[in-house]
PDB file of N, CA and C in Angstrom:
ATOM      1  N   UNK A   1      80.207 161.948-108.253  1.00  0.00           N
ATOM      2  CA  UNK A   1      80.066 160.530-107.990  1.00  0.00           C
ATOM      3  C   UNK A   1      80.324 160.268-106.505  1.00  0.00           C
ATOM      4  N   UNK A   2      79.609 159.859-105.731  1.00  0.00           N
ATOM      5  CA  UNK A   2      79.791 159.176-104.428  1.00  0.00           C
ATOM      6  C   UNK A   2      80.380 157.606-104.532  1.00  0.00           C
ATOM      7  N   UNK A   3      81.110 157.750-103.410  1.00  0.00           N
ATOM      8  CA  UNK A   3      82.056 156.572-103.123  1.00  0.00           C
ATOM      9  C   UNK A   3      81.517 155.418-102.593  1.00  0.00           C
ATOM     10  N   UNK A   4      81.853 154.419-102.954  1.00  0.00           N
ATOM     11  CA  UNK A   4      81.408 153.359-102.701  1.00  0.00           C
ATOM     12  C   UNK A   4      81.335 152.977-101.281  1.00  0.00           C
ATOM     13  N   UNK A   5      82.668 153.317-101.033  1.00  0.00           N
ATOM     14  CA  UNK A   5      83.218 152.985 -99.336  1.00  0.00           C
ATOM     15  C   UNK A   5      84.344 153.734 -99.093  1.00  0.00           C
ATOM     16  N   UNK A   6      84.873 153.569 -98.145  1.00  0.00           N
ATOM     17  CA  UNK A   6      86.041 154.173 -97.531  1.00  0.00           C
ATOM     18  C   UNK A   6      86.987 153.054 -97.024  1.00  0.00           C
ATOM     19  N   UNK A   7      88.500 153.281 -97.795  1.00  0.00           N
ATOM     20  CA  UNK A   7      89.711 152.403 -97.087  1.00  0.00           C
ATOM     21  C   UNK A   7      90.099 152.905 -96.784  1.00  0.00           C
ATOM     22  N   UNK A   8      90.644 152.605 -94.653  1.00  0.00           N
ATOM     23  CA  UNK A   8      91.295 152.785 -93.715  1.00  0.00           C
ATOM     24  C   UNK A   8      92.413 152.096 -94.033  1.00  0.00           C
ATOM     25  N   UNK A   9      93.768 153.034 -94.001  1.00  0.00           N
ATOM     26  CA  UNK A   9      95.007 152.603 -93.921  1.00  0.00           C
ATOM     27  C   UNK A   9      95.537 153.207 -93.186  1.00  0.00           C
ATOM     28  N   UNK A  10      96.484 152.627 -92.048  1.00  0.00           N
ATOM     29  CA  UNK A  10      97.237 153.218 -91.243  1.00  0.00           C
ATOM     30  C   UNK A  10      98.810 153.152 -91.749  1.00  0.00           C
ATOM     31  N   UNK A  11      99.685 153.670 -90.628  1.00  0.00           N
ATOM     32  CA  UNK A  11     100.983 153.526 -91.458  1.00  0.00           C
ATOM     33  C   UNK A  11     101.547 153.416 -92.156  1.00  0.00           C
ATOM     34  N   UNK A  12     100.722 154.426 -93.615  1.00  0.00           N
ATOM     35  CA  UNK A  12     100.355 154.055 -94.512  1.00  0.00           C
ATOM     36  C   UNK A  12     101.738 155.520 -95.710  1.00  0.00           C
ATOM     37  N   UNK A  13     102.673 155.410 -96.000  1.00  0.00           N
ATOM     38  CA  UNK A  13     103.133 156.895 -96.478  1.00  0.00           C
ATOM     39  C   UNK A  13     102.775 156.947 -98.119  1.00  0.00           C
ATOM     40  N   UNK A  14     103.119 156.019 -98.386  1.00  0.00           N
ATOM     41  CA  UNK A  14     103.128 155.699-100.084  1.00  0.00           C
ATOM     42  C   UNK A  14     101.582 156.282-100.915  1.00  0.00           C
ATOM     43  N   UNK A  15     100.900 155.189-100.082  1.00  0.00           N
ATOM     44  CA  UNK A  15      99.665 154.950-100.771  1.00  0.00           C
ATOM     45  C   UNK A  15      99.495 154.004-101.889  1.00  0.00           C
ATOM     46  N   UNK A  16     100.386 153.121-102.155  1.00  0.00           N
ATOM     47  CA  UNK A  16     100.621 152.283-102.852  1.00  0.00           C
ATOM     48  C   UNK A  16      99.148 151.195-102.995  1.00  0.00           C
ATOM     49  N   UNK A  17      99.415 150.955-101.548  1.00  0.00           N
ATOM     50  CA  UNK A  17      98.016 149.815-101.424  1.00  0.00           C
ATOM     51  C   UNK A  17      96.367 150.738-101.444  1.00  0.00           C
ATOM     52  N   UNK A  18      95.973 151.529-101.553  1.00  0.00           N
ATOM     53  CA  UNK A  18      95.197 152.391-101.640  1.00  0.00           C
ATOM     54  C   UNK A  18      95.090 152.355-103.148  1.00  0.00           C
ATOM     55  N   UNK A  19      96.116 152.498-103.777  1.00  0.00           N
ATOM     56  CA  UNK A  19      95.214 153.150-105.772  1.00  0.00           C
ATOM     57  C   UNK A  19      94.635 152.314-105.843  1.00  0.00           C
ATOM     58  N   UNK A  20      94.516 150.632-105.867  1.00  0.00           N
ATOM     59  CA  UNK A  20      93.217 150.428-106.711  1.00  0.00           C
ATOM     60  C   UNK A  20      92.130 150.507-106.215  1.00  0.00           C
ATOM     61  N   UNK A  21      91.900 150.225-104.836  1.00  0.00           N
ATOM     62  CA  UNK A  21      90.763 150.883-104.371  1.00  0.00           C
ATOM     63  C   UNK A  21      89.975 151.931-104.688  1.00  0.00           C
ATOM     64  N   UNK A  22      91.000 153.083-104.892  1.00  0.00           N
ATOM     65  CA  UNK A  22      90.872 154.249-105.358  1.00  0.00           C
ATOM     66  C   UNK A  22      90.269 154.555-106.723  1.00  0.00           C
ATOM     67  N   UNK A  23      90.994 153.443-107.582  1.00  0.00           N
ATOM     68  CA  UNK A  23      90.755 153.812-109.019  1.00  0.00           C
ATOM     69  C   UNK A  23      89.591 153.266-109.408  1.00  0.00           C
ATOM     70  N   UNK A  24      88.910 152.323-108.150  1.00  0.00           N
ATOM     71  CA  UNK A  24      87.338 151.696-108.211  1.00  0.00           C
ATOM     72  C   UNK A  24      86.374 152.250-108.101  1.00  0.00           C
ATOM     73  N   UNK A  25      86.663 153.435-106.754  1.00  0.00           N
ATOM     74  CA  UNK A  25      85.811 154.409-106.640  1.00  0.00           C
ATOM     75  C   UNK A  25      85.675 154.339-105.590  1.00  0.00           C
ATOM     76  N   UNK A  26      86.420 153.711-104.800  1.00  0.00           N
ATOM     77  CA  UNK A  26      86.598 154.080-103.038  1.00  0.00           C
ATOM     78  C   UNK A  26      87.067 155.208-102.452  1.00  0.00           C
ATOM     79  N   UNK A  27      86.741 155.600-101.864  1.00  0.00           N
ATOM     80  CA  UNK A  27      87.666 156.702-100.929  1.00  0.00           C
ATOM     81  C   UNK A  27      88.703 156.330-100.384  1.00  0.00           C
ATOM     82  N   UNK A  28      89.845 156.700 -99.442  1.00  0.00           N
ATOM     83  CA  UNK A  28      90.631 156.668 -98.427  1.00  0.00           C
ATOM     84  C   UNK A  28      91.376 157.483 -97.990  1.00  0.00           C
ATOM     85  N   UNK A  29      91.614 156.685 -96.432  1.00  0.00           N
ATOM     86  CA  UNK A  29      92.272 157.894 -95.585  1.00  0.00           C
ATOM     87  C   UNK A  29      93.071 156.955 -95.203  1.00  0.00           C
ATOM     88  N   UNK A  30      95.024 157.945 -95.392  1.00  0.00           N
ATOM     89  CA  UNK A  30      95.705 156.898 -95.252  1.00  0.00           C
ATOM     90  C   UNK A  30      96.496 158.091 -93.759  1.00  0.00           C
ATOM     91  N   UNK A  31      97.031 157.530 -93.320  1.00  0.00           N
ATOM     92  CA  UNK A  31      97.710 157.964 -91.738  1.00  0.00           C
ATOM     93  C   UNK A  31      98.867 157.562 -91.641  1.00  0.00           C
ATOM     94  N   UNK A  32      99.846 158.719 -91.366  1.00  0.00           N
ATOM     95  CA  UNK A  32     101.341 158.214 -91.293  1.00  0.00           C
ATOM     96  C   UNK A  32     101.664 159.653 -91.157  1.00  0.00           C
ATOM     97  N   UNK A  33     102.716 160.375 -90.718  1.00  0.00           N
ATOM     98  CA  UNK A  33     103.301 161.623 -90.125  1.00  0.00           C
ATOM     99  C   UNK A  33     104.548 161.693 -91.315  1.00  0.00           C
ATOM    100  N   UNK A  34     104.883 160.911 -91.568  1.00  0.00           N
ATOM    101  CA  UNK A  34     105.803 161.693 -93.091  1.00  0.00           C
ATOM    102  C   UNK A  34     104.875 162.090 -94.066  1.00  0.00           C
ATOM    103  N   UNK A  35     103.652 162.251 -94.028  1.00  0.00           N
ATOM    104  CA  UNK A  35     103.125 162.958 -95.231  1.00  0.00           C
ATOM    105  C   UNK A  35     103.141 164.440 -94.868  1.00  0.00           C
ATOM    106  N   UNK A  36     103.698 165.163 -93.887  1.00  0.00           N
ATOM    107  CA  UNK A  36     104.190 166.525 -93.433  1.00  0.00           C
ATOM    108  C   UNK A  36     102.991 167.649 -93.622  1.00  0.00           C
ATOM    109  N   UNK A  37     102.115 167.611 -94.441  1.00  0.00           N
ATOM    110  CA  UNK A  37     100.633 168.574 -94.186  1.00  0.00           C
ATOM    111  C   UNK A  37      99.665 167.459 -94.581  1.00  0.00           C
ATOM    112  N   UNK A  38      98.243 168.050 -94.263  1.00  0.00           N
ATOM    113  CA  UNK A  38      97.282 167.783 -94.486  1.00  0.00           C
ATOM    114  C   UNK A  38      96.831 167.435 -95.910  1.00  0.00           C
ATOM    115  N   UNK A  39      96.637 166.378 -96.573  1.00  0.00           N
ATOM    116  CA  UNK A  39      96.003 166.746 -97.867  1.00  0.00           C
ATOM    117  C   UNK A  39      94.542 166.120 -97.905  1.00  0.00           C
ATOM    118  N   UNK A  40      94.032 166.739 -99.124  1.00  0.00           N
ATOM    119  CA  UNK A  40      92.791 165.009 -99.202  1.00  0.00           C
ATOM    120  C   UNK A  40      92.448 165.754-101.241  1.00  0.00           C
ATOM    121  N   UNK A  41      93.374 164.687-102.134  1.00  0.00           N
ATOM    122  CA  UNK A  41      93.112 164.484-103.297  1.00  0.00           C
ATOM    123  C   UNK A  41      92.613 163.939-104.516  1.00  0.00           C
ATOM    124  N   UNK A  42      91.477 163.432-105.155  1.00  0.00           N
ATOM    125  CA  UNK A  42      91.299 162.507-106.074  1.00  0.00           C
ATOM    126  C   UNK A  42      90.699 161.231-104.983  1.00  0.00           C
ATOM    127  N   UNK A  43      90.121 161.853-103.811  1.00  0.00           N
ATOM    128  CA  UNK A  43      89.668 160.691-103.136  1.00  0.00           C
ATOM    129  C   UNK A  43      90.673 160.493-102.206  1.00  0.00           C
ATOM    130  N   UNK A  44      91.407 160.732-101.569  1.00  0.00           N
ATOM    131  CA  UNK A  44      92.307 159.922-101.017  1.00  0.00           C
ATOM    132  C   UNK A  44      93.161 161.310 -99.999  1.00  0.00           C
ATOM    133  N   UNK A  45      92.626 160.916 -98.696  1.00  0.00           N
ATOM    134  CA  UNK A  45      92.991 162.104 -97.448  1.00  0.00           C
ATOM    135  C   UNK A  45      93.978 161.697 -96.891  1.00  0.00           C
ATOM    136  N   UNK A  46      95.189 161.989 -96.509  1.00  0.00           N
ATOM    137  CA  UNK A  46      96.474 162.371 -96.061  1.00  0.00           C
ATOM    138  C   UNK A  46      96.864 163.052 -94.604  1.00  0.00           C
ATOM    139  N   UNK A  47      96.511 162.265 -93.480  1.00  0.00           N
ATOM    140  CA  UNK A  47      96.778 162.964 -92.244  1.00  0.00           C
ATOM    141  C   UNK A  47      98.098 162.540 -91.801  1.00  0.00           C
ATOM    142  N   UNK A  48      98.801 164.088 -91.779  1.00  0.00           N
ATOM    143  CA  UNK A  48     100.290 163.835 -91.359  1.00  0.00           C
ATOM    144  C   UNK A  48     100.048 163.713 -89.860  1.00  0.00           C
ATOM    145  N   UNK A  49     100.195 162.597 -88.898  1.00  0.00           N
ATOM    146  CA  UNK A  49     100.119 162.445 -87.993  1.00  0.00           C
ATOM    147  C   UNK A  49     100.546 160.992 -87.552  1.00  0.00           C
ATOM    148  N   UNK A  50     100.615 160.552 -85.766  1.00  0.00           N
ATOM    149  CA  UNK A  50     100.559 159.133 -85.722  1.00  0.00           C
ATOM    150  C   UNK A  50      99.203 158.237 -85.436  1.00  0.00           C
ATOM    151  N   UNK A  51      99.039 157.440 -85.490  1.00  0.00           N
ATOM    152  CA  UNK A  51      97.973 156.777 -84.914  1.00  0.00           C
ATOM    153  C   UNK A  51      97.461 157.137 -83.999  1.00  0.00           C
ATOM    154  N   UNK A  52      98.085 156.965 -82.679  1.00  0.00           N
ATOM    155  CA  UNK A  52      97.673 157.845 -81.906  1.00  0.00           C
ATOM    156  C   UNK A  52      97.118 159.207 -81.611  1.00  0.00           C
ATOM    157  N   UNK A  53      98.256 159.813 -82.523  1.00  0.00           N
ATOM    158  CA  UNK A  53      97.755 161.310 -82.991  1.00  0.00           C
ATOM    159  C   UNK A  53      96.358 161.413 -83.502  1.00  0.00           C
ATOM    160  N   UNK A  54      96.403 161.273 -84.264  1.00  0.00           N
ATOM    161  CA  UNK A  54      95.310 161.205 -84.827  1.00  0.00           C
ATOM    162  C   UNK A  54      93.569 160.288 -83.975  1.00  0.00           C
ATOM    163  N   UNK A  55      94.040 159.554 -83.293  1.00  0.00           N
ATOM    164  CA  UNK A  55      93.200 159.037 -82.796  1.00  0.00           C
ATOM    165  C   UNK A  55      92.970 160.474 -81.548  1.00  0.00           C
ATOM    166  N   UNK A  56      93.839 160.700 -80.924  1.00  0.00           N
ATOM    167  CA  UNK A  56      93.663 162.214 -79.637  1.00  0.00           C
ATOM    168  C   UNK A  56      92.720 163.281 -80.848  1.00  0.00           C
ATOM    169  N   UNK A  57      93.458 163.353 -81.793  1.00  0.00           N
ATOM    170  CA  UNK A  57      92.812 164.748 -82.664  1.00  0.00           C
ATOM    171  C   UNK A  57      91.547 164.628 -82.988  1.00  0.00           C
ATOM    172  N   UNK A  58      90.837 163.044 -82.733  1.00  0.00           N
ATOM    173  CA  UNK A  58      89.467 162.553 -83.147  1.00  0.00           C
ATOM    174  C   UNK A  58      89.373 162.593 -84.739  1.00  0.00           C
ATOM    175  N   UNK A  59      90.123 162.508 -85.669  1.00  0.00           N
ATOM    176  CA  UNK A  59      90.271 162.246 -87.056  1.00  0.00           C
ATOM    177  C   UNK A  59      89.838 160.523 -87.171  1.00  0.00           C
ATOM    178  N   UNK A  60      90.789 159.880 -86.381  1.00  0.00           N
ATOM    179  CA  UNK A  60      89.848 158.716 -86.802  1.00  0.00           C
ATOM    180  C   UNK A  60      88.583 158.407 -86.022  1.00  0.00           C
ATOM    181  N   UNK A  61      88.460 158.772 -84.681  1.00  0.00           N
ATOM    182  CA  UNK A  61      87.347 158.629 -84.124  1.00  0.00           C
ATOM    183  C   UNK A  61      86.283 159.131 -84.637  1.00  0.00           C
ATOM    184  N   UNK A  62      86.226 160.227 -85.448  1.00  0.00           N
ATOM    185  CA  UNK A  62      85.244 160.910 -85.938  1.00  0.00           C
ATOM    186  C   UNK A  62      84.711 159.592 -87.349  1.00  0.00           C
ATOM    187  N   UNK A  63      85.897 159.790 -88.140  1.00  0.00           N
ATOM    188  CA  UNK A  63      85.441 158.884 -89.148  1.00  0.00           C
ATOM    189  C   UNK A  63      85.214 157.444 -89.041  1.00  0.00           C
ATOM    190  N   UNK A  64      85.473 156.919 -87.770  1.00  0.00           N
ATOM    191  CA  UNK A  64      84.240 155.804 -87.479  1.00  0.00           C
ATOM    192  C   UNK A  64      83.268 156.009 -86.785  1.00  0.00           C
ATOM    193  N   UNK A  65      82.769 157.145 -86.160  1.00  0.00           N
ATOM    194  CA  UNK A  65      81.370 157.148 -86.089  1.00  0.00           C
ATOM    195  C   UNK A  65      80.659 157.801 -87.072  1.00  0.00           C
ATOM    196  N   UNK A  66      81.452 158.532 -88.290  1.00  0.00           N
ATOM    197  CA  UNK A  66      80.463 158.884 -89.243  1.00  0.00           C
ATOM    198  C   UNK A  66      79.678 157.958 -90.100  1.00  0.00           C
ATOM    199  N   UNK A  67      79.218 158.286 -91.449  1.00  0.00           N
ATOM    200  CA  UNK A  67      78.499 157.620 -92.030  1.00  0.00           C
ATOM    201  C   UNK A  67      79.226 157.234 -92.929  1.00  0.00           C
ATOM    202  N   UNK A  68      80.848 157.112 -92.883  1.00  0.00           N
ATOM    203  CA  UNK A  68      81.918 156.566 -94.072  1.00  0.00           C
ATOM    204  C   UNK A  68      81.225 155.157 -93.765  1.00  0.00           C
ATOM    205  N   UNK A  69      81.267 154.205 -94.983  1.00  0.00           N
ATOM    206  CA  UNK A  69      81.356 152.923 -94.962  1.00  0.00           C
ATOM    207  C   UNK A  69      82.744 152.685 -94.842  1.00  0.00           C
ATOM    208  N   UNK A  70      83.468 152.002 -93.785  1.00  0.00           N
ATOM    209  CA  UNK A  70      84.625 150.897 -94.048  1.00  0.00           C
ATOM    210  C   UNK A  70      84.981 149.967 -94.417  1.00  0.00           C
ATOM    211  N   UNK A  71      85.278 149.900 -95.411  1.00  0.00           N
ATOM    212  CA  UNK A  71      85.080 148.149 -96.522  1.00  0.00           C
ATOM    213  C   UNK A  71      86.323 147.674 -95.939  1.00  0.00           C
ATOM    214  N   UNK A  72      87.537 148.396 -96.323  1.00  0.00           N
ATOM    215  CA  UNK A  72      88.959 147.786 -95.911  1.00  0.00           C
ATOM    216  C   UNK A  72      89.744 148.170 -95.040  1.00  0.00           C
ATOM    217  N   UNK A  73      89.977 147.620 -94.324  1.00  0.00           N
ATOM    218  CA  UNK A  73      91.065 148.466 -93.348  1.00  0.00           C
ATOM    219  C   UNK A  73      92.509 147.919 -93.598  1.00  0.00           C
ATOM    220  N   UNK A  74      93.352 148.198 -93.608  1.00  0.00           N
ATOM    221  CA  UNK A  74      95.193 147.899 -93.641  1.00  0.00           C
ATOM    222  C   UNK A  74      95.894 148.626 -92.717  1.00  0.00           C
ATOM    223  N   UNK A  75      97.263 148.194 -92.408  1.00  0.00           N
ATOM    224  CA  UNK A  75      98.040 148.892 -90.793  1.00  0.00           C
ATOM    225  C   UNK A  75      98.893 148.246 -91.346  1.00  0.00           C
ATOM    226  N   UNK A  76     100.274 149.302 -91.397  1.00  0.00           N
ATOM    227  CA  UNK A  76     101.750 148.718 -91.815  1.00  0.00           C
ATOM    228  C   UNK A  76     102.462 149.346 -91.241  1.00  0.00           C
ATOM    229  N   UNK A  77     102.114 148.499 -89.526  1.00  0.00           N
ATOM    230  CA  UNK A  77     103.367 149.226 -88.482  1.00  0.00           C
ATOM    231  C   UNK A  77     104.948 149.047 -89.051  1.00  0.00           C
ATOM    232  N   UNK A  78     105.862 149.590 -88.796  1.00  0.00           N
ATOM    233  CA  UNK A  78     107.290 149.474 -88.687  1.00  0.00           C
ATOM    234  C   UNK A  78     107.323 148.008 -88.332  1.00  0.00           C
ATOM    235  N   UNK A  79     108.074 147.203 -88.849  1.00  0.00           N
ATOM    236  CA  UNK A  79     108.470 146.169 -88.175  1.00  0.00           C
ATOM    237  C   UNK A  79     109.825 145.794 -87.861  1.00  0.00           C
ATOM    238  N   UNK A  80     110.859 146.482 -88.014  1.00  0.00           N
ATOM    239  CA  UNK A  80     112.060 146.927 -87.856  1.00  0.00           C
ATOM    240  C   UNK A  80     112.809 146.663 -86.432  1.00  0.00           C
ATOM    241  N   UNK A  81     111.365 147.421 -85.401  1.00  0.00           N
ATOM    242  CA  UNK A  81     111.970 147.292 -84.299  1.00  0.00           C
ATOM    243  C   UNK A  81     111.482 145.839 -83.829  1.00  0.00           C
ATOM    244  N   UNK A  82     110.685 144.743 -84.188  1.00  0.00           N
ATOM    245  CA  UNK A  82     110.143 143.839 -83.748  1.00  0.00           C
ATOM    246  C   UNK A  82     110.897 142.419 -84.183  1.00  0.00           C
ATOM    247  N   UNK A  83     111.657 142.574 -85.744  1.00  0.00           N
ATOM    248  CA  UNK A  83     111.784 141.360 -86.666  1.00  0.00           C
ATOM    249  C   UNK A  83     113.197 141.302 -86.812  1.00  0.00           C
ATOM    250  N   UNK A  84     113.183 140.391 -87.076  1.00  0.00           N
ATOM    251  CA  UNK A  84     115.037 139.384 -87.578  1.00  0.00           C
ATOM    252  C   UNK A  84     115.482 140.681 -88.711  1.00  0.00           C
ATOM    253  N   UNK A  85     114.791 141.250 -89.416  1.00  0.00           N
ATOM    254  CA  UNK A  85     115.189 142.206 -90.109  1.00  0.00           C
ATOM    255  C   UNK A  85     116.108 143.426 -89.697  1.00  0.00           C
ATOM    256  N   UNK A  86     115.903 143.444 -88.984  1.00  0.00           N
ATOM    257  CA  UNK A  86     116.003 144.903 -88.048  1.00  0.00           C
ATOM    258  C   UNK A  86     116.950 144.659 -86.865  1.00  0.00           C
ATOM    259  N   UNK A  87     117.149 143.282 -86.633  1.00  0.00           N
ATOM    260  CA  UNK A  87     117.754 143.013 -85.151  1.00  0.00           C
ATOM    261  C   UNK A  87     119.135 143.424 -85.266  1.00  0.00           C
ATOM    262  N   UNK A  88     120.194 143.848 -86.228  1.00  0.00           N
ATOM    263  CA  UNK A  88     121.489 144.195 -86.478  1.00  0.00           C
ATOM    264  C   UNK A  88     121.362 145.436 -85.329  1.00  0.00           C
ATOM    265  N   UNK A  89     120.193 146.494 -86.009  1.00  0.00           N
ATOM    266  CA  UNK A  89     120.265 147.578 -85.181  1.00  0.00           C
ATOM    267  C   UNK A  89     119.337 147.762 -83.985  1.00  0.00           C
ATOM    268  N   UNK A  90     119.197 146.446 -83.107  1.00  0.00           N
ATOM    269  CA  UNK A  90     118.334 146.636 -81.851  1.00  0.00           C
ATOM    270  C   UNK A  90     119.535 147.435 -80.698  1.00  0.00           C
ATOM    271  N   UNK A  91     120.551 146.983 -80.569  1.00  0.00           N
ATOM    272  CA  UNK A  91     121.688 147.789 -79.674  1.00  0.00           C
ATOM    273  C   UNK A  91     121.638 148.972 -80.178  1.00  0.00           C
ATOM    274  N   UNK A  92     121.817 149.770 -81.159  1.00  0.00           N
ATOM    275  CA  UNK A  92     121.966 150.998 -80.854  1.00  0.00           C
ATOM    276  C   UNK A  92     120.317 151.680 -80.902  1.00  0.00           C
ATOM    277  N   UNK A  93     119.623 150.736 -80.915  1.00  0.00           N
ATOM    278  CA  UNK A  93     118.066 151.143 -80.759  1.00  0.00           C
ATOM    279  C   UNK A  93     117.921 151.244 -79.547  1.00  0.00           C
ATOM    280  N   UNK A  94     117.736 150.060 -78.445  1.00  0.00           N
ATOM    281  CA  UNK A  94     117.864 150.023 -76.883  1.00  0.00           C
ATOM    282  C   UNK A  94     118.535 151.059 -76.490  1.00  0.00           C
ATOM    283  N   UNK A  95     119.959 151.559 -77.062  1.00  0.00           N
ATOM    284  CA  UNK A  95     120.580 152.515 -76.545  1.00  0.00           C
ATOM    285  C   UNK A  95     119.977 153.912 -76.361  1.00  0.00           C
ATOM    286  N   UNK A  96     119.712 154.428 -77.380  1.00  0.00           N
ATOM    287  CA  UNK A  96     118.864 155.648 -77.985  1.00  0.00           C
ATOM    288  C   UNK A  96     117.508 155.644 -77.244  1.00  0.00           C
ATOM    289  N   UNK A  97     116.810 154.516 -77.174  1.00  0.00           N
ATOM    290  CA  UNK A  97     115.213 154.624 -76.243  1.00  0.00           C
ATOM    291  C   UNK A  97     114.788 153.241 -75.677  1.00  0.00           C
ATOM    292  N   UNK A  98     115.461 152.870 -74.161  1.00  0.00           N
ATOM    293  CA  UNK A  98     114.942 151.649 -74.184  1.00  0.00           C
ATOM    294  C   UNK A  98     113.670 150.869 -74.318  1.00  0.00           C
ATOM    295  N   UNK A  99     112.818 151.412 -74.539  1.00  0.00           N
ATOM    296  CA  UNK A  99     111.143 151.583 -74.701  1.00  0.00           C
ATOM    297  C   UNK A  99     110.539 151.282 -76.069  1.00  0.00           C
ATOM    298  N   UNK A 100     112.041 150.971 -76.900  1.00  0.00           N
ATOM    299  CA  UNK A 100     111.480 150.997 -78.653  1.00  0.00           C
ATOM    300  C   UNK A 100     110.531 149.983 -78.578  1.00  0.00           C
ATOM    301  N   UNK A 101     110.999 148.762 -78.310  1.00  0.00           N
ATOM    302  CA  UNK A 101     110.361 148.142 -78.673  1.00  0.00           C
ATOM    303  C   UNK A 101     109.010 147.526 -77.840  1.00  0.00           C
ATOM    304  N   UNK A 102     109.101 148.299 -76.717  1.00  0.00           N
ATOM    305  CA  UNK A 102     107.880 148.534 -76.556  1.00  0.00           C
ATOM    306  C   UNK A 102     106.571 149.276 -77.115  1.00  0.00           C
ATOM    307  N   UNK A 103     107.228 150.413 -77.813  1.00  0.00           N
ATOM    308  CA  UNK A 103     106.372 151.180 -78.262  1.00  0.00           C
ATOM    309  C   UNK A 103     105.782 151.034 -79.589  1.00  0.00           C
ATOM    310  N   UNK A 104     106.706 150.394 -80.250  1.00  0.00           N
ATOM    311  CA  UNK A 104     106.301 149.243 -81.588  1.00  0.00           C
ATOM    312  C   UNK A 104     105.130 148.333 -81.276  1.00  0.00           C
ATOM    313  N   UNK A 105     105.381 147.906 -79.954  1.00  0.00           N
ATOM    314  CA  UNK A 105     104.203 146.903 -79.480  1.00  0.00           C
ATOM    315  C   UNK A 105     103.047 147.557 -79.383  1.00  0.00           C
ATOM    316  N   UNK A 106     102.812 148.800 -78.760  1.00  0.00           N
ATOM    317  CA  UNK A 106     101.946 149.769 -78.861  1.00  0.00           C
ATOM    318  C   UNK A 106     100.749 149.932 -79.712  1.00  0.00           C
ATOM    319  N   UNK A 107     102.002 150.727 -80.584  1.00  0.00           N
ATOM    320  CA  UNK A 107     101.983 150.669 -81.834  1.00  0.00           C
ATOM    321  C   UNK A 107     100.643 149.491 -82.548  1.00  0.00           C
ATOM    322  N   UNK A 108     101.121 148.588 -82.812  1.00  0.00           N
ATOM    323  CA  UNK A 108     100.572 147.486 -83.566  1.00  0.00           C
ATOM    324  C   UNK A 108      99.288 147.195 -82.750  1.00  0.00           C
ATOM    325  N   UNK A 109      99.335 147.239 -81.392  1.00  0.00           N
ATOM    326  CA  UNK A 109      98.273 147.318 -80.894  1.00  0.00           C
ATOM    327  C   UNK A 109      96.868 148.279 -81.133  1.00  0.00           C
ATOM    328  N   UNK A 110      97.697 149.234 -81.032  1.00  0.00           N
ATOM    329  CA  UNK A 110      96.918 150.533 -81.475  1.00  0.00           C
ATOM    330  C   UNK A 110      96.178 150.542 -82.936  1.00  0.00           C
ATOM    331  N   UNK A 111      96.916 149.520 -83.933  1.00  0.00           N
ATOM    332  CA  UNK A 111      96.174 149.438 -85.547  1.00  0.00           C
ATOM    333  C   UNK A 111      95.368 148.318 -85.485  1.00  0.00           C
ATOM    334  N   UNK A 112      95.788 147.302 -84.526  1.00  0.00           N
ATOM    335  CA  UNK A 112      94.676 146.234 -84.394  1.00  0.00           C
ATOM    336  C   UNK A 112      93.708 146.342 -83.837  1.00  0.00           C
ATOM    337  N   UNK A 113      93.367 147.291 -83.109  1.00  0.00           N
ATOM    338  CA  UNK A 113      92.002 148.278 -82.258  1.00  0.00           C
ATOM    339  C   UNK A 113      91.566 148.947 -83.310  1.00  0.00           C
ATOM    340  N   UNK A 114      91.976 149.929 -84.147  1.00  0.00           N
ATOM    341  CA  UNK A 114      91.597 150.106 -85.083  1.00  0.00           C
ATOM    342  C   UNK A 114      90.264 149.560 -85.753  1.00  0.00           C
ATOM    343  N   UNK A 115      91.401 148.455 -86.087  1.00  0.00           N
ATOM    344  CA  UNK A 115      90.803 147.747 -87.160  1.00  0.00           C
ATOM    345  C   UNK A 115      89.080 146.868 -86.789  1.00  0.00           C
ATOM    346  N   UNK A 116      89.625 146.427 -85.341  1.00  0.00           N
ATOM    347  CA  UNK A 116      88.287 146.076 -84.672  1.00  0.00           C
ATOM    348  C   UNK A 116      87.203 146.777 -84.774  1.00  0.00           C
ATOM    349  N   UNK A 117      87.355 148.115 -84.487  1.00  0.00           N
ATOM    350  CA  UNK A 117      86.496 148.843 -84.326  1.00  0.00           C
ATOM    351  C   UNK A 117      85.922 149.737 -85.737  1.00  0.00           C
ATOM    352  N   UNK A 118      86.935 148.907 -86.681  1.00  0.00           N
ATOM    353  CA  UNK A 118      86.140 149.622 -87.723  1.00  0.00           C
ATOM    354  C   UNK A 118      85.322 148.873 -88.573  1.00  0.00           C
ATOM    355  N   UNK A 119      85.014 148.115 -88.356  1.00  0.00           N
ATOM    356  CA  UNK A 119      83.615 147.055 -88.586  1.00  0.00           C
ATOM    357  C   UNK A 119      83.824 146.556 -90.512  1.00  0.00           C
ATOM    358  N   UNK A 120      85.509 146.669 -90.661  1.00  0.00           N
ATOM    359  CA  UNK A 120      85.635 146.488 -91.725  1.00  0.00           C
ATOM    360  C   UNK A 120      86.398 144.932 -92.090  1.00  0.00           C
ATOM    361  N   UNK A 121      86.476 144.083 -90.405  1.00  0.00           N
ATOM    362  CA  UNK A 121      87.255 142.822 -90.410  1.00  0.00           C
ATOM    363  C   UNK A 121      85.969 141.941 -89.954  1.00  0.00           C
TER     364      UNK A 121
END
């Protein structure tokens, strides 16, 4: 059976938001570096890497110029270092890398390019 389309998820470890897609008959490729190897199972590819990473490795560049359809795209940067949630531990965050929360900014930047460019918004 060929897939209907392909959902782009970034920062993605679970795959939570991916099954029903999945169980429709979509493909996806979800991106996040705690998935620790490579997989791609039951539809659904697993690049242990970051956004970035993966964008240098041409994994996602490749799969938006292929012939995947992109129906959905999703990005679930950290928001930890950005939100009222998280602000308890911005001091010993600043401490450790003053750049966090720059790189969070990055970050989010980097999934909203993404997403532009994947002709799925």
């Amino acid at each position: 059976m060929t897939a209907i389309g392909t959902v782009l998820s970034l920062c993605d470890y679970t795959g939570n938001f991916v099954k029903p897609w999945v169980e429709a008959g979509y493909d996806a490729v979800l991106v996040d570096p705690q998935h620790g190897v490579l997989s791609s199972r039951d539809g659904v590819v697993r690049l242990p890497m970051t956004v970035e990473e993966s964008m240098r490795a041409g994994s996602i560049t490749n799969l938006l110029r292929s012939e995947a359809h992109i129906v959905f795209f999703a990005a679930f940067p950290p928001c930890t270092d950005m939100a009222v949630s998280g602000a308890r531990w911005f001091e010993s965050k600043r401490e450790a890398d003053p750049m966090f929360q720059a790189k969070a900014v990055a970050l989010a930047e980097q999934c909203r390019t993404i997403g532009m460019l994947s002709g799925a918004l």
